[in-house]
C-alpha atoms as a PDB file:
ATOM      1  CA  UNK A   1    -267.157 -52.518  13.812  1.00  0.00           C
ATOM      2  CA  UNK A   2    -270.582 -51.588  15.120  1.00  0.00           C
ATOM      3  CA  UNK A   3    -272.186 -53.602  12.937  1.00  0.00           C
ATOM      4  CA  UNK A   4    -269.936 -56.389  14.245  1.00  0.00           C
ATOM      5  CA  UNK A   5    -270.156 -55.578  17.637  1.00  0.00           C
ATOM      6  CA  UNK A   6    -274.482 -55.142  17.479  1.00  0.00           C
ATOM      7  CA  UNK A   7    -275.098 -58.813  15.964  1.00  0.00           C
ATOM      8  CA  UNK A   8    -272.611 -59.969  18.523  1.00  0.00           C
ATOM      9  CA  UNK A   9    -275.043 -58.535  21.263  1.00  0.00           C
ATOM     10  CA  UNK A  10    -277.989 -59.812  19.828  1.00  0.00           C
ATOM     11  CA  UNK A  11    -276.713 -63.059  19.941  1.00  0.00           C
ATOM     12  CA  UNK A  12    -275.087 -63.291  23.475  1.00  0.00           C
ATOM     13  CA  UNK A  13    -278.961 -62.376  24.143  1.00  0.00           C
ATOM     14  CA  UNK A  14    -280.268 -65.086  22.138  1.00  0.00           C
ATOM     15  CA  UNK A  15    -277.898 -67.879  23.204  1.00  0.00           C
ATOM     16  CA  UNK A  16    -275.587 -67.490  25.617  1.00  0.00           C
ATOM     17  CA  UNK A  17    -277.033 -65.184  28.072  1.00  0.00           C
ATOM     18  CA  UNK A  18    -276.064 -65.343  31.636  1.00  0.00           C
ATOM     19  CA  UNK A  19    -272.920 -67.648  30.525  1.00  0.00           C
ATOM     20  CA  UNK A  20    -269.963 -66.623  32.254  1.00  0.00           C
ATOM     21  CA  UNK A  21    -268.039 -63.587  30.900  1.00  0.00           C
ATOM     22  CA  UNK A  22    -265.036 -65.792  30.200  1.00  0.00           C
ATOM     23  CA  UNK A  23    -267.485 -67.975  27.435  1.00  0.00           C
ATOM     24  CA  UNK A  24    -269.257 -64.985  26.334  1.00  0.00           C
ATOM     25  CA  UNK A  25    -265.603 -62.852  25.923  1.00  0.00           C
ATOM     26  CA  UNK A  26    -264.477 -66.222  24.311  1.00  0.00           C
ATOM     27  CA  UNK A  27    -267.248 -66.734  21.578  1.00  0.00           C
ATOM     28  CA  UNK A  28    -266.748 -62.880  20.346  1.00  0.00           C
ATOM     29  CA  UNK A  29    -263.250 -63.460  19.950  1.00  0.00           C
ATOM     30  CA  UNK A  30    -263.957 -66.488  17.616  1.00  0.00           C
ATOM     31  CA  UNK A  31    -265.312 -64.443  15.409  1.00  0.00           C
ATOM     32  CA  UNK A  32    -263.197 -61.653  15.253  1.00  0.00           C
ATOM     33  CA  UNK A  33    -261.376 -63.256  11.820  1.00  0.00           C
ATOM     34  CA  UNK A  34    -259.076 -61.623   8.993  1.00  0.00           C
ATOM     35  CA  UNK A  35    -256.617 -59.484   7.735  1.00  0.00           C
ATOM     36  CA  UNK A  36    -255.568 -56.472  10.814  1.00  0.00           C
ATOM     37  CA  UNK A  37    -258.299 -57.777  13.165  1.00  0.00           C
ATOM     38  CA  UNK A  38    -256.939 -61.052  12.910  1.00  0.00           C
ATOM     39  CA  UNK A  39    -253.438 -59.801  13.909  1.00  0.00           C
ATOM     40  CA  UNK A  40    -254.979 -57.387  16.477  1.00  0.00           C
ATOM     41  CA  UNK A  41    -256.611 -60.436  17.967  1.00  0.00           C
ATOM     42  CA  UNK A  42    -253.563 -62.772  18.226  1.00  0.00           C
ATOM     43  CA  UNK A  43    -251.814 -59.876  19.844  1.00  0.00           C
ATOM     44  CA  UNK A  44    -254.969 -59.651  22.450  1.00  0.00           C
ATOM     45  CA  UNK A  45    -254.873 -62.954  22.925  1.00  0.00           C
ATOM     46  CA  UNK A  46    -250.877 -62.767  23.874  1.00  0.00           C
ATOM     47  CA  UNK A  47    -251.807 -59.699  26.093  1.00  0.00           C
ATOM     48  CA  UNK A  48    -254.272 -62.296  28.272  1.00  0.00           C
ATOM     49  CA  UNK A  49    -252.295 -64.832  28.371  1.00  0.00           C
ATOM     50  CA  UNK A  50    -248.991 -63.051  29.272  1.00  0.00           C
ATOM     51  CA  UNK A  51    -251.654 -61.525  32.414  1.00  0.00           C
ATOM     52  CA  UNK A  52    -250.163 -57.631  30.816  1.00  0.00           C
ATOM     53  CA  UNK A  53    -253.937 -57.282  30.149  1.00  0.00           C
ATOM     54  CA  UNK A  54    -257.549 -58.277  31.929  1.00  0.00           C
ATOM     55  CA  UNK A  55    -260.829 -57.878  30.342  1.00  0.00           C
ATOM     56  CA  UNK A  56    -263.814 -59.019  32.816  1.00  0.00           C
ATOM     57  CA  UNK A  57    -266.726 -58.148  31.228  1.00  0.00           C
ATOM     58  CA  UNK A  58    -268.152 -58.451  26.898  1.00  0.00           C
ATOM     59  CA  UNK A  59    -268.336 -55.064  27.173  1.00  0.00           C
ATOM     60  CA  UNK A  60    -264.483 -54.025  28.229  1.00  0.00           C
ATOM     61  CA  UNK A  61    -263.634 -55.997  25.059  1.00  0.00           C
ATOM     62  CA  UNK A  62    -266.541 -54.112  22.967  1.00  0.00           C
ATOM     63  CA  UNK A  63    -264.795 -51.062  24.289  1.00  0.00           C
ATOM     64  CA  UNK A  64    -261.326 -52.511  23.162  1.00  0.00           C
ATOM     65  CA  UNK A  65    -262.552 -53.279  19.674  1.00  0.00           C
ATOM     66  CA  UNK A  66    -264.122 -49.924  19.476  1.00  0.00           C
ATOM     67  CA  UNK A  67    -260.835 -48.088  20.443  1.00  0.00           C
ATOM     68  CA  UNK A  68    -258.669 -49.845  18.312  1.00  0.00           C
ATOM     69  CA  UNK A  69    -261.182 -49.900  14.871  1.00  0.00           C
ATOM     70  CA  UNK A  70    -263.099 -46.873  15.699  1.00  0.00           C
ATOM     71  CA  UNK A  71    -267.106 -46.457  15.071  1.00  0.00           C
ATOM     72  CA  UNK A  72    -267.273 -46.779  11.005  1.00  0.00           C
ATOM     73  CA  UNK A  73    -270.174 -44.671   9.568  1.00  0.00           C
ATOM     74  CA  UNK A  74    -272.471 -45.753   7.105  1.00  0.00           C
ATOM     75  CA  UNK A  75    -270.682 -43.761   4.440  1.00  0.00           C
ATOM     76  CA  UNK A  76    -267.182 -44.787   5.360  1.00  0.00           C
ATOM     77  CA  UNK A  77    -268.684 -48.904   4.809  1.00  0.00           C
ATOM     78  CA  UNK A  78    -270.025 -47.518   1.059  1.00  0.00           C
ATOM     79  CA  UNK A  79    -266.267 -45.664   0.782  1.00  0.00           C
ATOM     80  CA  UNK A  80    -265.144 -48.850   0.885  1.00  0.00           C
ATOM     81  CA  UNK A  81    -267.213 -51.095  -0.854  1.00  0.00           C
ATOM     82  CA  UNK A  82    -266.496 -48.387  -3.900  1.00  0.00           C
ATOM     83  CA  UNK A  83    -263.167 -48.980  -3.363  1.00  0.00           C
ATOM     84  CA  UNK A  84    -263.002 -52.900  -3.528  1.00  0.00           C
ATOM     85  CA  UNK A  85    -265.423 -52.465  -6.885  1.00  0.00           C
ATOM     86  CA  UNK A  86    -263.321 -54.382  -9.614  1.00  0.00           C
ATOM     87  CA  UNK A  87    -263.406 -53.027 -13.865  1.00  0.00           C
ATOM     88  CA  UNK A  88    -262.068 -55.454 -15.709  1.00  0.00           C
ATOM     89  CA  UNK A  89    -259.804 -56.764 -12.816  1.00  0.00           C
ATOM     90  CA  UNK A  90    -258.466 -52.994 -12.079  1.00  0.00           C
ATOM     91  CA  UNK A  91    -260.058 -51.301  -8.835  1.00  0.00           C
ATOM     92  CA  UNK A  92    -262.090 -48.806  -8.632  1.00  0.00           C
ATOM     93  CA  UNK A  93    -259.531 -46.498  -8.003  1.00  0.00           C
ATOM     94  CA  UNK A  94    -257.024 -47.753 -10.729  1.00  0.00           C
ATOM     95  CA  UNK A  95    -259.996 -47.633 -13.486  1.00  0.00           C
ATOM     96  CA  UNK A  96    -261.169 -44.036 -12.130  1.00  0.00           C
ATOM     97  CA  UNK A  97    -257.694 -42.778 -12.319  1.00  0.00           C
ATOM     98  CA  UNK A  98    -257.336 -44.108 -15.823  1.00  0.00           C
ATOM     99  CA  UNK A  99    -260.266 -42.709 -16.551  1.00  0.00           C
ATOM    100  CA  UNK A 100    -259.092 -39.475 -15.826  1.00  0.00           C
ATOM    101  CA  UNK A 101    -255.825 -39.717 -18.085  1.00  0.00           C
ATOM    102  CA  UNK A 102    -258.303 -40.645 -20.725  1.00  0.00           C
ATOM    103  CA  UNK A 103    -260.315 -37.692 -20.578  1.00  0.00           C
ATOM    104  CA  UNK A 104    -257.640 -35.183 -19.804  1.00  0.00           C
ATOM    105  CA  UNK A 105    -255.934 -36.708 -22.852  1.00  0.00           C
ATOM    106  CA  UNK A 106    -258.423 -36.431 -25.158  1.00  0.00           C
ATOM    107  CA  UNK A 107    -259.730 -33.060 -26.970  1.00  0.00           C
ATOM    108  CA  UNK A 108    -262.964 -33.643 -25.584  1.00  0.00           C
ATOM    109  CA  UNK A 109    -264.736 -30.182 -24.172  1.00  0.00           C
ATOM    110  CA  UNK A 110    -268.269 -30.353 -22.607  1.00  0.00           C
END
Protein backbone atom coordinates (compact mmCIF):
# COMPACT_ATOMS: atom_id res chain seq x y z
CA UNK A 1 0.00 0.00 0.00
CA UNK A 2 2.79 2.54 0.26
CA UNK A 3 3.54 2.35 -3.03
CA UNK A 4 -0.15 3.09 -3.65
CA UNK A 5 -0.51 5.59 -1.23
CA UNK A 6 3.13 7.62 -2.47
CA UNK A 7 1.99 7.97 -6.31
CA UNK A 8 -1.33 9.03 -4.92
CA UNK A 9 0.56 11.99 -3.15
CA UNK A 10 2.54 12.86 -5.92
CA UNK A 11 -0.30 13.33 -7.89
CA UNK A 12 -2.72 15.30 -5.55
CA UNK A 13 0.60 17.58 -5.81
CA UNK A 14 0.68 17.60 -9.42
CA UNK A 15 -3.04 18.09 -10.15
CA UNK A 16 -5.31 18.62 -7.73
CA UNK A 17 -3.62 20.54 -5.11
CA UNK A 18 -5.50 22.86 -2.93
CA UNK A 19 -8.90 21.08 -4.22
CA UNK A 20 -11.12 20.52 -1.48
CA UNK A 21 -10.52 17.44 0.74
CA UNK A 22 -13.87 16.02 -0.30
CA UNK A 23 -12.39 15.88 -4.32
CA UNK A 24 -9.02 14.99 -3.26
CA UNK A 25 -10.54 12.02 -0.62
CA UNK A 26 -12.83 11.27 -3.69
CA UNK A 27 -10.17 10.78 -6.54
CA UNK A 28 -8.04 8.29 -4.12
CA UNK A 29 -10.96 6.31 -3.58
CA UNK A 30 -11.43 5.86 -7.42
CA UNK A 31 -8.58 4.18 -7.55
CA UNK A 32 -8.61 2.02 -4.79
CA UNK A 33 -9.92 -1.10 -7.29
CA UNK A 34 -9.96 -5.07 -6.82
CA UNK A 35 -10.30 -8.06 -5.05
CA UNK A 36 -10.32 -7.21 -0.70
CA UNK A 37 -9.62 -3.49 -1.33
CA UNK A 38 -12.44 -3.34 -3.49
CA UNK A 39 -14.74 -4.83 -0.79
CA UNK A 40 -12.94 -2.80 1.93
CA UNK A 41 -13.82 0.23 -0.11
CA UNK A 42 -17.57 -0.42 -0.70
CA UNK A 43 -17.77 -1.04 2.99
CA UNK A 44 -15.96 2.60 3.52
CA UNK A 45 -18.03 4.00 1.31
CA UNK A 46 -21.30 2.56 3.34
CA UNK A 47 -19.51 3.77 6.58
CA UNK A 48 -19.69 7.64 4.97
CA UNK A 49 -22.67 7.50 3.77
CA UNK A 50 -24.49 5.86 6.76
CA UNK A 51 -22.49 9.23 8.74
CA UNK A 52 -21.00 5.91 11.33
CA UNK A 53 -17.68 7.28 9.93
CA UNK A 54 -15.96 10.92 8.93
CA UNK A 55 -12.74 11.29 7.23
CA UNK A 56 -11.78 15.19 6.71
CA UNK A 57 -8.58 15.21 5.50
CA UNK A 58 -6.38 12.69 2.39
CA UNK A 59 -4.42 11.89 5.05
CA UNK A 60 -7.13 10.32 7.74
CA UNK A 61 -7.96 8.04 4.78
CA UNK A 62 -4.04 7.34 4.06
CA UNK A 63 -4.07 6.44 7.71
CA UNK A 64 -7.24 4.19 7.17
CA UNK A 65 -5.71 2.37 4.24
CA UNK A 66 -2.55 1.95 6.14
CA UNK A 67 -4.35 0.35 9.19
CA UNK A 68 -6.39 -1.88 7.42
CA UNK A 69 -3.47 -3.21 4.62
CA UNK A 70 -0.53 -2.54 6.72
CA UNK A 71 2.99 -1.04 5.32
CA UNK A 72 4.13 -4.01 2.77
CA UNK A 73 7.98 -4.29 2.58
CA UNK A 74 9.87 -4.63 -0.39
CA UNK A 75 10.38 -8.32 0.26
CA UNK A 76 6.82 -9.12 1.19
CA UNK A 77 5.84 -7.40 -2.76
CA UNK A 78 8.75 -10.07 -4.23
CA UNK A 79 6.96 -12.89 -1.70
CA UNK A 80 4.27 -12.36 -3.68
CA UNK A 81 5.12 -11.88 -7.05
CA UNK A 82 6.98 -15.53 -6.43
CA UNK A 83 3.91 -16.69 -5.45
CA UNK A 84 1.63 -15.62 -8.46
CA UNK A 85 4.73 -17.09 -10.82
CA UNK A 86 2.82 -19.71 -13.06
CA UNK A 87 4.89 -23.42 -14.41
CA UNK A 88 3.03 -24.78 -16.82
CA UNK A 89 -0.30 -23.29 -15.44
CA UNK A 90 0.56 -24.67 -11.71
CA UNK A 91 1.80 -21.85 -9.18
CA UNK A 92 4.71 -21.43 -7.86
CA UNK A 93 3.84 -23.06 -4.89
CA UNK A 94 1.99 -26.11 -6.49
CA UNK A 95 5.16 -26.72 -8.94
CA UNK A 96 7.69 -26.22 -5.86
CA UNK A 97 5.76 -28.63 -3.82
CA UNK A 98 5.76 -31.11 -6.65
CA UNK A 99 9.03 -30.58 -6.99
CA UNK A 100 9.72 -31.70 -3.73
CA UNK A 101 7.71 -35.13 -4.05
CA UNK A 102 9.89 -35.56 -7.06
CA UNK A 103 13.06 -35.35 -5.42
CA UNK A 104 12.17 -36.99 -2.17
CA UNK A 105 10.88 -39.78 -4.43
CA UNK A 106 13.64 -40.34 -6.35
CA UNK A 107 17.07 -42.17 -5.24
CA UNK A 108 18.84 -39.18 -6.02
CA UNK A 109 21.74 -38.27 -3.21
CA UNK A 110 23.93 -35.11 -3.68
Amino acid sequence: MSIFINEAHLYLRMKINGEAATTQITWVLSYVQGGVTEAWKDNLLDELAKKELEIKTVETLFKKIRDEFGEITKEDRKVEQLRMIEQGGRTYDEYVQEFKKIARESSYKR
